[in-house]
PDB file of N, CA and C in Angstrom:
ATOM      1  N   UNK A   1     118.706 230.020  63.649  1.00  0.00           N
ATOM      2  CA  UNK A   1     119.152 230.347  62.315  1.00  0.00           C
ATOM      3  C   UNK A   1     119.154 229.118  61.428  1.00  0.00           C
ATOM      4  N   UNK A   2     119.222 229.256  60.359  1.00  0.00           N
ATOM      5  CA  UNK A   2     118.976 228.108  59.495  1.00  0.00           C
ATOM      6  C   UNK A   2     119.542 228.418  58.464  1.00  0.00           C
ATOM      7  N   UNK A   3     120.344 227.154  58.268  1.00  0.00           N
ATOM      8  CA  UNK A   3     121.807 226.582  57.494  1.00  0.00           C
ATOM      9  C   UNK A   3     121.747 227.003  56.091  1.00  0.00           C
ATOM     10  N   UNK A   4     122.340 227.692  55.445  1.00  0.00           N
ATOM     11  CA  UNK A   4     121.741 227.699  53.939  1.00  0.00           C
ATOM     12  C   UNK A   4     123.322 226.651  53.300  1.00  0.00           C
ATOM     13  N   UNK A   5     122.833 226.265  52.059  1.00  0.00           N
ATOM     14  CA  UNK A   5     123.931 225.088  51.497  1.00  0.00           C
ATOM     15  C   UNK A   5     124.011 225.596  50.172  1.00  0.00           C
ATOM     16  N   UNK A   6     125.145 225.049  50.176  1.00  0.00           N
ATOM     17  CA  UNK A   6     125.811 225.807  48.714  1.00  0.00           C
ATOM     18  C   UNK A   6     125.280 224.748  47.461  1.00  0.00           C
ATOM     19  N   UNK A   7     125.076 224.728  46.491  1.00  0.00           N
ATOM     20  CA  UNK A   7     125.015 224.331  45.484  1.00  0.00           C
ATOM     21  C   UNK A   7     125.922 223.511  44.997  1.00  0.00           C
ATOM     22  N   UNK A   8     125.956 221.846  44.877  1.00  0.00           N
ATOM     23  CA  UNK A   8     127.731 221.207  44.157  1.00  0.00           C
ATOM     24  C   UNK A   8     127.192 221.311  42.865  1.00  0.00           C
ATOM     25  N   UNK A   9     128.048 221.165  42.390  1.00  0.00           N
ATOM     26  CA  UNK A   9     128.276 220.632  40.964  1.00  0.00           C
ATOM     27  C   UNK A   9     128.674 218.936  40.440  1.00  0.00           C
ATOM     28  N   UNK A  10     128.536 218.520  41.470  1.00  0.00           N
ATOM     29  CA  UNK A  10     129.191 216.910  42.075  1.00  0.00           C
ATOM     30  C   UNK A  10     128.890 215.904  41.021  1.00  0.00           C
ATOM     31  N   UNK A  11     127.082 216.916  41.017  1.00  0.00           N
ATOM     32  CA  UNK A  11     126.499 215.800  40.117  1.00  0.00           C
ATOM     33  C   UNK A  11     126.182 215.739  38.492  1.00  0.00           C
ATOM     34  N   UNK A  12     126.750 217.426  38.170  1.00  0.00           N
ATOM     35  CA  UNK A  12     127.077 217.565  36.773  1.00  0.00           C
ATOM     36  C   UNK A  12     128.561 216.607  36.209  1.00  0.00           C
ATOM     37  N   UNK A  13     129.430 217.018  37.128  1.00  0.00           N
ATOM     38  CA  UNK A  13     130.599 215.976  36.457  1.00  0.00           C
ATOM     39  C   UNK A  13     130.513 214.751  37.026  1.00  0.00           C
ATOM     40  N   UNK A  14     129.675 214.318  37.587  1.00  0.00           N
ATOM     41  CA  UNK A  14     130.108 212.451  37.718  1.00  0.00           C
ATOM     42  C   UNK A  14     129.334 211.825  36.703  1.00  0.00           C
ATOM     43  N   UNK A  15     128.297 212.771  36.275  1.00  0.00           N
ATOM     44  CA  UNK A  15     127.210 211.770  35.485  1.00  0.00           C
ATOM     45  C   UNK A  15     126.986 211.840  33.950  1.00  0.00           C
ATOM     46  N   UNK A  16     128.633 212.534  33.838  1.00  0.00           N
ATOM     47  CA  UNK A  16     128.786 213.418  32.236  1.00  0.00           C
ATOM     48  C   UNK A  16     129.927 212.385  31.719  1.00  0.00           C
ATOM     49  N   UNK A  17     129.163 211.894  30.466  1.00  0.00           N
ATOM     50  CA  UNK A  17     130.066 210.841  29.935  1.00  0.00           C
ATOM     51  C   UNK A  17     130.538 211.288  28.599  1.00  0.00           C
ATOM     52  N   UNK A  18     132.012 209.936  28.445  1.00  0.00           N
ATOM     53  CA  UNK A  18     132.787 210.440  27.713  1.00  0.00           C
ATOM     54  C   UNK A  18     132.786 210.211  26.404  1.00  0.00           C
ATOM     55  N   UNK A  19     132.528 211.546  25.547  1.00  0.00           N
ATOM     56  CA  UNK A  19     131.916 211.624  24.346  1.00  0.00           C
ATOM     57  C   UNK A  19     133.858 210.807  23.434  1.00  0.00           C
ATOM     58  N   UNK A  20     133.607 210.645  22.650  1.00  0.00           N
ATOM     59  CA  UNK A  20     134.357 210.211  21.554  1.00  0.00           C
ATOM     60  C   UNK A  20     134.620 211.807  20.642  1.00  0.00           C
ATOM     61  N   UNK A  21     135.642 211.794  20.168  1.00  0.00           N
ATOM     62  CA  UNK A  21     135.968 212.759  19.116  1.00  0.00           C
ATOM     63  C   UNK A  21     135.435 212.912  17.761  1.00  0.00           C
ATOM     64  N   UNK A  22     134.615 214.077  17.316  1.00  0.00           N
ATOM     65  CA  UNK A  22     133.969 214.131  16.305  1.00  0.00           C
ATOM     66  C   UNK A  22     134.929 214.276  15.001  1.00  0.00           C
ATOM     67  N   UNK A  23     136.311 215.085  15.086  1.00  0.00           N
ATOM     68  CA  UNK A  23     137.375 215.323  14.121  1.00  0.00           C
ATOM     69  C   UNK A  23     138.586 214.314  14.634  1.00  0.00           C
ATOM     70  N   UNK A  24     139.069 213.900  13.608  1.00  0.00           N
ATOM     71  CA  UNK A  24     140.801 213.415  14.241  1.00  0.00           C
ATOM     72  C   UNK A  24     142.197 214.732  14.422  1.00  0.00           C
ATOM     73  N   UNK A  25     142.478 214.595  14.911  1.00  0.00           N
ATOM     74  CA  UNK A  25     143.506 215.925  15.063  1.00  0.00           C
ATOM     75  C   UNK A  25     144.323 216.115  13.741  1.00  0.00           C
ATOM     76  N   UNK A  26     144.531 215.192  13.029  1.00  0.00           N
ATOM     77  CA  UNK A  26     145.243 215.557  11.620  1.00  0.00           C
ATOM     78  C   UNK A  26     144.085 216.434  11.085  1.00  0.00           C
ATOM     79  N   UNK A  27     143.345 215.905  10.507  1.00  0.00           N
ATOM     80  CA  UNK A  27     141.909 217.255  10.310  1.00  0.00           C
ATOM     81  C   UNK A  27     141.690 218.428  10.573  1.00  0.00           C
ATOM     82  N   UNK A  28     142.022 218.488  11.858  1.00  0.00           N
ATOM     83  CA  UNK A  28     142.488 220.401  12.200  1.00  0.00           C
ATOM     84  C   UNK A  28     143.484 220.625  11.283  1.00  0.00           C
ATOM     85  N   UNK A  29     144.294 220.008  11.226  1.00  0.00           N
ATOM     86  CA  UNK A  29     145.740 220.085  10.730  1.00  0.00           C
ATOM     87  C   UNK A  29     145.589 220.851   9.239  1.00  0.00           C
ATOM     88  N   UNK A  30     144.236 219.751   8.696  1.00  0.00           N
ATOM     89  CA  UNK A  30     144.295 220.247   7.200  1.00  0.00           C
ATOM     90  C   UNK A  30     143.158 221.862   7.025  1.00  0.00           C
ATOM     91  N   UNK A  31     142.147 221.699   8.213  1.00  0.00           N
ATOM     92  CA  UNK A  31     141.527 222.896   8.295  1.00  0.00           C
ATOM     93  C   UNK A  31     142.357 224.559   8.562  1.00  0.00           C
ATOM     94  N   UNK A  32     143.083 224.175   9.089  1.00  0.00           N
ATOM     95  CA  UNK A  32     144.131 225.354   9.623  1.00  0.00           C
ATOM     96  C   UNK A  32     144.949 225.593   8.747  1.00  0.00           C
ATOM     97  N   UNK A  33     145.694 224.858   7.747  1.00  0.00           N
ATOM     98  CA  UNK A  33     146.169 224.719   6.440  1.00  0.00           C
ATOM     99  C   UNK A  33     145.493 226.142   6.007  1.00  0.00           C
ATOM    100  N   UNK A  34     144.313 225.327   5.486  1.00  0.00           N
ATOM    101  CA  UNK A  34     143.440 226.035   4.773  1.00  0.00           C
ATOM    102  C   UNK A  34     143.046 227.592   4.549  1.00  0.00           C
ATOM    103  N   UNK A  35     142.851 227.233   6.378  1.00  0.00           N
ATOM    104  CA  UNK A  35     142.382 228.623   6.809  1.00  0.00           C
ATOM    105  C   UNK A  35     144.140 229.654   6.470  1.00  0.00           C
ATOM    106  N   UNK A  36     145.497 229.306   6.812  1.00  0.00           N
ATOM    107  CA  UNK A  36     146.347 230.136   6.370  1.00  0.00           C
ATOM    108  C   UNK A  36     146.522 230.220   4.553  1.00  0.00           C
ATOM    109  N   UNK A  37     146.261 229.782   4.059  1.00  0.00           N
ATOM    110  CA  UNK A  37     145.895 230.056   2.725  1.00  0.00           C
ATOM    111  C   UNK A  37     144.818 231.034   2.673  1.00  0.00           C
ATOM    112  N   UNK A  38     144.138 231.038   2.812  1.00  0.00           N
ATOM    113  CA  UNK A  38     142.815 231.763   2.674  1.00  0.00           C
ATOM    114  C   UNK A  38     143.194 233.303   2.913  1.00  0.00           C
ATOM    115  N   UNK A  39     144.055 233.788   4.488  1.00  0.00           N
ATOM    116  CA  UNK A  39     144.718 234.745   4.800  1.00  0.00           C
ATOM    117  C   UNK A  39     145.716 235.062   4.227  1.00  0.00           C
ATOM    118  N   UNK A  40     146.245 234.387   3.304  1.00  0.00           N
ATOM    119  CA  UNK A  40     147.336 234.286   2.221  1.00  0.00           C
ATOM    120  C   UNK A  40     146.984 235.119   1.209  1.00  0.00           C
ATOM    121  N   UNK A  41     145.777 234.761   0.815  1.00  0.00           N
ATOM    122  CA  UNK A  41     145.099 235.088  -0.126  1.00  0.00           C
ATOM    123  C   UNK A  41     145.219 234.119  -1.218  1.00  0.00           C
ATOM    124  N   UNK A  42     145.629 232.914  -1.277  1.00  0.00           N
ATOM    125  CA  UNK A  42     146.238 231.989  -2.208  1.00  0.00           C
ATOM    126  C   UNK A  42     145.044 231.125  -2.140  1.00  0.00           C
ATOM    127  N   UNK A  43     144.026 231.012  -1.568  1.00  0.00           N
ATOM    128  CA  UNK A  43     142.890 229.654  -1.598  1.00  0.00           C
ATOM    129  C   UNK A  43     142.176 229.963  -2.408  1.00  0.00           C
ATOM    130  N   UNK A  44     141.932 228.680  -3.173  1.00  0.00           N
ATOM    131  CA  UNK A  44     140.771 229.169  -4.154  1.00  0.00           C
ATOM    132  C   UNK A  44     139.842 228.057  -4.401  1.00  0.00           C
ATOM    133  N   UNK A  45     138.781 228.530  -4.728  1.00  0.00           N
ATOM    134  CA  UNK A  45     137.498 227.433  -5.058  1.00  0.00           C
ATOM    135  C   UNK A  45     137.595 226.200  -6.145  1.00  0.00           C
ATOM    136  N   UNK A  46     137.045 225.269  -5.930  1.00  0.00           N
ATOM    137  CA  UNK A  46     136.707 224.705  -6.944  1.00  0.00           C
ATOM    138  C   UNK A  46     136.756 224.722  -8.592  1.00  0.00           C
ATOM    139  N   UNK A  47     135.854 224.677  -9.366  1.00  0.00           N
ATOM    140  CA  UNK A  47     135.614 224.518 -10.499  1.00  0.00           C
ATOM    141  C   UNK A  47     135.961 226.345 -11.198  1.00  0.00           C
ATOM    142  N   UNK A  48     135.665 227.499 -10.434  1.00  0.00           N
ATOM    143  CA  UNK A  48     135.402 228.786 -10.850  1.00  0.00           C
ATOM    144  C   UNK A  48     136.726 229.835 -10.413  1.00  0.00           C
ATOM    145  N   UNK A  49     137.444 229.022  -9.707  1.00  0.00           N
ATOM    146  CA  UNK A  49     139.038 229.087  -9.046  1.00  0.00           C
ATOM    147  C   UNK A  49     138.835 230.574  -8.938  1.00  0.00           C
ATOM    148  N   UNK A  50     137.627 231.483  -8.159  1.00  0.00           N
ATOM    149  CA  UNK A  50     137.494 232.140  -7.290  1.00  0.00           C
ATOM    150  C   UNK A  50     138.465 232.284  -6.180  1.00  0.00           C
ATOM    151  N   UNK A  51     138.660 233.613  -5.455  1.00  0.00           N
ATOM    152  CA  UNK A  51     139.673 233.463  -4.535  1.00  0.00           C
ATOM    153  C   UNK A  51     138.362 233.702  -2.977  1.00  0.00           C
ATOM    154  N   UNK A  52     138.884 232.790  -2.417  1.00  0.00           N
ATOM    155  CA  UNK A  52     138.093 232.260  -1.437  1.00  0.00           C
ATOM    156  C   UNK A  52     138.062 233.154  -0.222  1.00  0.00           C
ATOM    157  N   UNK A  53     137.033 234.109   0.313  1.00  0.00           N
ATOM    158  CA  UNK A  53     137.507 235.210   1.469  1.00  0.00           C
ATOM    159  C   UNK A  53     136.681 234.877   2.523  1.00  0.00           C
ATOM    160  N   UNK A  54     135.817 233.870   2.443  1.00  0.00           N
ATOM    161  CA  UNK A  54     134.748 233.721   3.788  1.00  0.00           C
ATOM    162  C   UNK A  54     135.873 232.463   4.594  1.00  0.00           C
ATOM    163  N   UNK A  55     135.799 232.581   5.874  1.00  0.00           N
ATOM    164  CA  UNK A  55     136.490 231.933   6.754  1.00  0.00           C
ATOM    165  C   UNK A  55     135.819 230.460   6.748  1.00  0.00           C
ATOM    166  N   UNK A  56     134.515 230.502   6.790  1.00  0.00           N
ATOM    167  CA  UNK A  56     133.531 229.136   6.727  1.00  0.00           C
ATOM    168  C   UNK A  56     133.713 228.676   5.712  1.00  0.00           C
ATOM    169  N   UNK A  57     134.066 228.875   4.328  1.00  0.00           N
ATOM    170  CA  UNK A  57     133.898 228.519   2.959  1.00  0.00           C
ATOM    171  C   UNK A  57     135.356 227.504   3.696  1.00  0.00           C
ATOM    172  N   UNK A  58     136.571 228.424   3.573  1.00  0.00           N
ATOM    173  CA  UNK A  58     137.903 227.851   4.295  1.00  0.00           C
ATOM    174  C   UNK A  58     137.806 226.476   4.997  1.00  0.00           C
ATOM    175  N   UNK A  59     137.143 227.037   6.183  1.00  0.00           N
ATOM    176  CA  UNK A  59     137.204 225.437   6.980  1.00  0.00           C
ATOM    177  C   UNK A  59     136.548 224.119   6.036  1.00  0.00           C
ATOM    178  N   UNK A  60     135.023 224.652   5.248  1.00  0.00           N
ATOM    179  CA  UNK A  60     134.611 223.332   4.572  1.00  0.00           C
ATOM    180  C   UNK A  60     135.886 222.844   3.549  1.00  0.00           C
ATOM    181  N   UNK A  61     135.935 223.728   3.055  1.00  0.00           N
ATOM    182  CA  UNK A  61     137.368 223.047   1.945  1.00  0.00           C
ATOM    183  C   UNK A  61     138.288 222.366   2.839  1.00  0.00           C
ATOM    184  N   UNK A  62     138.780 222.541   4.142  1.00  0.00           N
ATOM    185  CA  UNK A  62     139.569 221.931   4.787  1.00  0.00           C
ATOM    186  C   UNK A  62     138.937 220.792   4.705  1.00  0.00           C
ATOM    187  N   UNK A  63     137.882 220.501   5.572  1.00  0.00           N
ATOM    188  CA  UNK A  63     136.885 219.678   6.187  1.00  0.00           C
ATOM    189  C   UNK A  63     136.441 218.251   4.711  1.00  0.00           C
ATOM    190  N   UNK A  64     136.679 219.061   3.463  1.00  0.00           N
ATOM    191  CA  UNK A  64     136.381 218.558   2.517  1.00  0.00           C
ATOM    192  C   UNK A  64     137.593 217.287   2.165  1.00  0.00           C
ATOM    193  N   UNK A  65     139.014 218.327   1.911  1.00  0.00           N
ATOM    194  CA  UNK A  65     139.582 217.749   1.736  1.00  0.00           C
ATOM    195  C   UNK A  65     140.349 216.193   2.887  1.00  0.00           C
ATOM    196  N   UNK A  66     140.110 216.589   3.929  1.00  0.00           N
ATOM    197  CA  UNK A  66     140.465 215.414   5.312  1.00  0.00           C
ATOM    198  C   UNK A  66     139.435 214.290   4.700  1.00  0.00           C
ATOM    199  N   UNK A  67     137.937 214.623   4.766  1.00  0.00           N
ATOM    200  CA  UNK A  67     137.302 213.590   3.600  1.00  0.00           C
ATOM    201  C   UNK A  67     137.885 212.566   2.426  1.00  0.00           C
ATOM    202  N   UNK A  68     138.421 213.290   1.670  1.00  0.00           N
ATOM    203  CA  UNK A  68     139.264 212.744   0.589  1.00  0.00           C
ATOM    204  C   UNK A  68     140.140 212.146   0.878  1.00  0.00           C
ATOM    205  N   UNK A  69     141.220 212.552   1.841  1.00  0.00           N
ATOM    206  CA  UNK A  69     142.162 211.529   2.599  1.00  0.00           C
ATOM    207  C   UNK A  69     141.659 210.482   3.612  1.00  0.00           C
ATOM    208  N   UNK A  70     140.619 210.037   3.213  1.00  0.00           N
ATOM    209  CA  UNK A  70     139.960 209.386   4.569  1.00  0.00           C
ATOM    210  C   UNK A  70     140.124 209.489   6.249  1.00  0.00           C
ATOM    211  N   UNK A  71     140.039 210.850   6.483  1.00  0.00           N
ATOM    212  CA  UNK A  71     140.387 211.041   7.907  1.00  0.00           C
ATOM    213  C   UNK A  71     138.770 210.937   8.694  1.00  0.00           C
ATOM    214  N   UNK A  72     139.166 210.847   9.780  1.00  0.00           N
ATOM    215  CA  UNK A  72     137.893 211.037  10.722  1.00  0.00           C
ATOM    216  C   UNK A  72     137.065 212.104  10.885  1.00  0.00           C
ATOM    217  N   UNK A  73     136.498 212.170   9.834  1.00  0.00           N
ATOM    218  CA  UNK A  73     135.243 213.393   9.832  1.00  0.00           C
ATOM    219  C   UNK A  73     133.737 212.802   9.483  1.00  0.00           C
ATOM    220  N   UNK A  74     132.852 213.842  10.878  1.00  0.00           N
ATOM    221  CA  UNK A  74     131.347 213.453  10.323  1.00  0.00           C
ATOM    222  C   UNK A  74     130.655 213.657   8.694  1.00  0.00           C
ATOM    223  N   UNK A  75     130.239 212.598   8.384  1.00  0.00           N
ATOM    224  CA  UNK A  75     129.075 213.078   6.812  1.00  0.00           C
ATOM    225  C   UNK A  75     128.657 214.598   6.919  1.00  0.00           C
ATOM    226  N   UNK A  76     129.069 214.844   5.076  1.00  0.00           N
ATOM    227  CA  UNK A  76     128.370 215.787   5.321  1.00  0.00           C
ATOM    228  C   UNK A  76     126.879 216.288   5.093  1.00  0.00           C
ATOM    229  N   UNK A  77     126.600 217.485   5.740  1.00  0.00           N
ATOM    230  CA  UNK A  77     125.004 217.676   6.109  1.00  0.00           C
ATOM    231  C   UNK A  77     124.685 217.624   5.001  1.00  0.00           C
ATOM    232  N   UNK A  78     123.284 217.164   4.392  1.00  0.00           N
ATOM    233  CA  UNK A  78     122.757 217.762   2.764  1.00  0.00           C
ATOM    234  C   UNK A  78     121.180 218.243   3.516  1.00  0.00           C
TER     235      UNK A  78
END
């Protein structure tokens, strides 16, 4: 008979390195803000002070504003 062997995973986690944080945790802080405003119904846009109902629109305004406070967030995409 002949041995069959299990599969590790040994070599997925030893050779997986440790990434750095793309957001600082205050940053959630201000995204989640956001996002309960938004469910509020109280968030609103920019310049056209629209009331804001897309969840993604939400987080960038979060994401925007952590920017402005100089928190740890990546550039944004153009």
């Amino acid at each position: 008979m002949m041995a069959t062997k299990k599969k590790s995973n040994n070599a997925k986690k030893g050779s997986a390195k440790k990434s750095s944080r793309k957001y600082s945790p205050s940053t959630g802080k201000n995204v989640k803000t956001e996002m309960r405003e938004m469910k509020a119904g109280k968030l609103r846009s920019g310049r056209s002070g629209k009331k804001v109902t897309n969840p993604k629109q939400a987080i960038a305004i979060g994401l925007s504003e952590a920017r402005k406070e100089g928190k740890k967030v990546p550039a944004k995409k153009s």
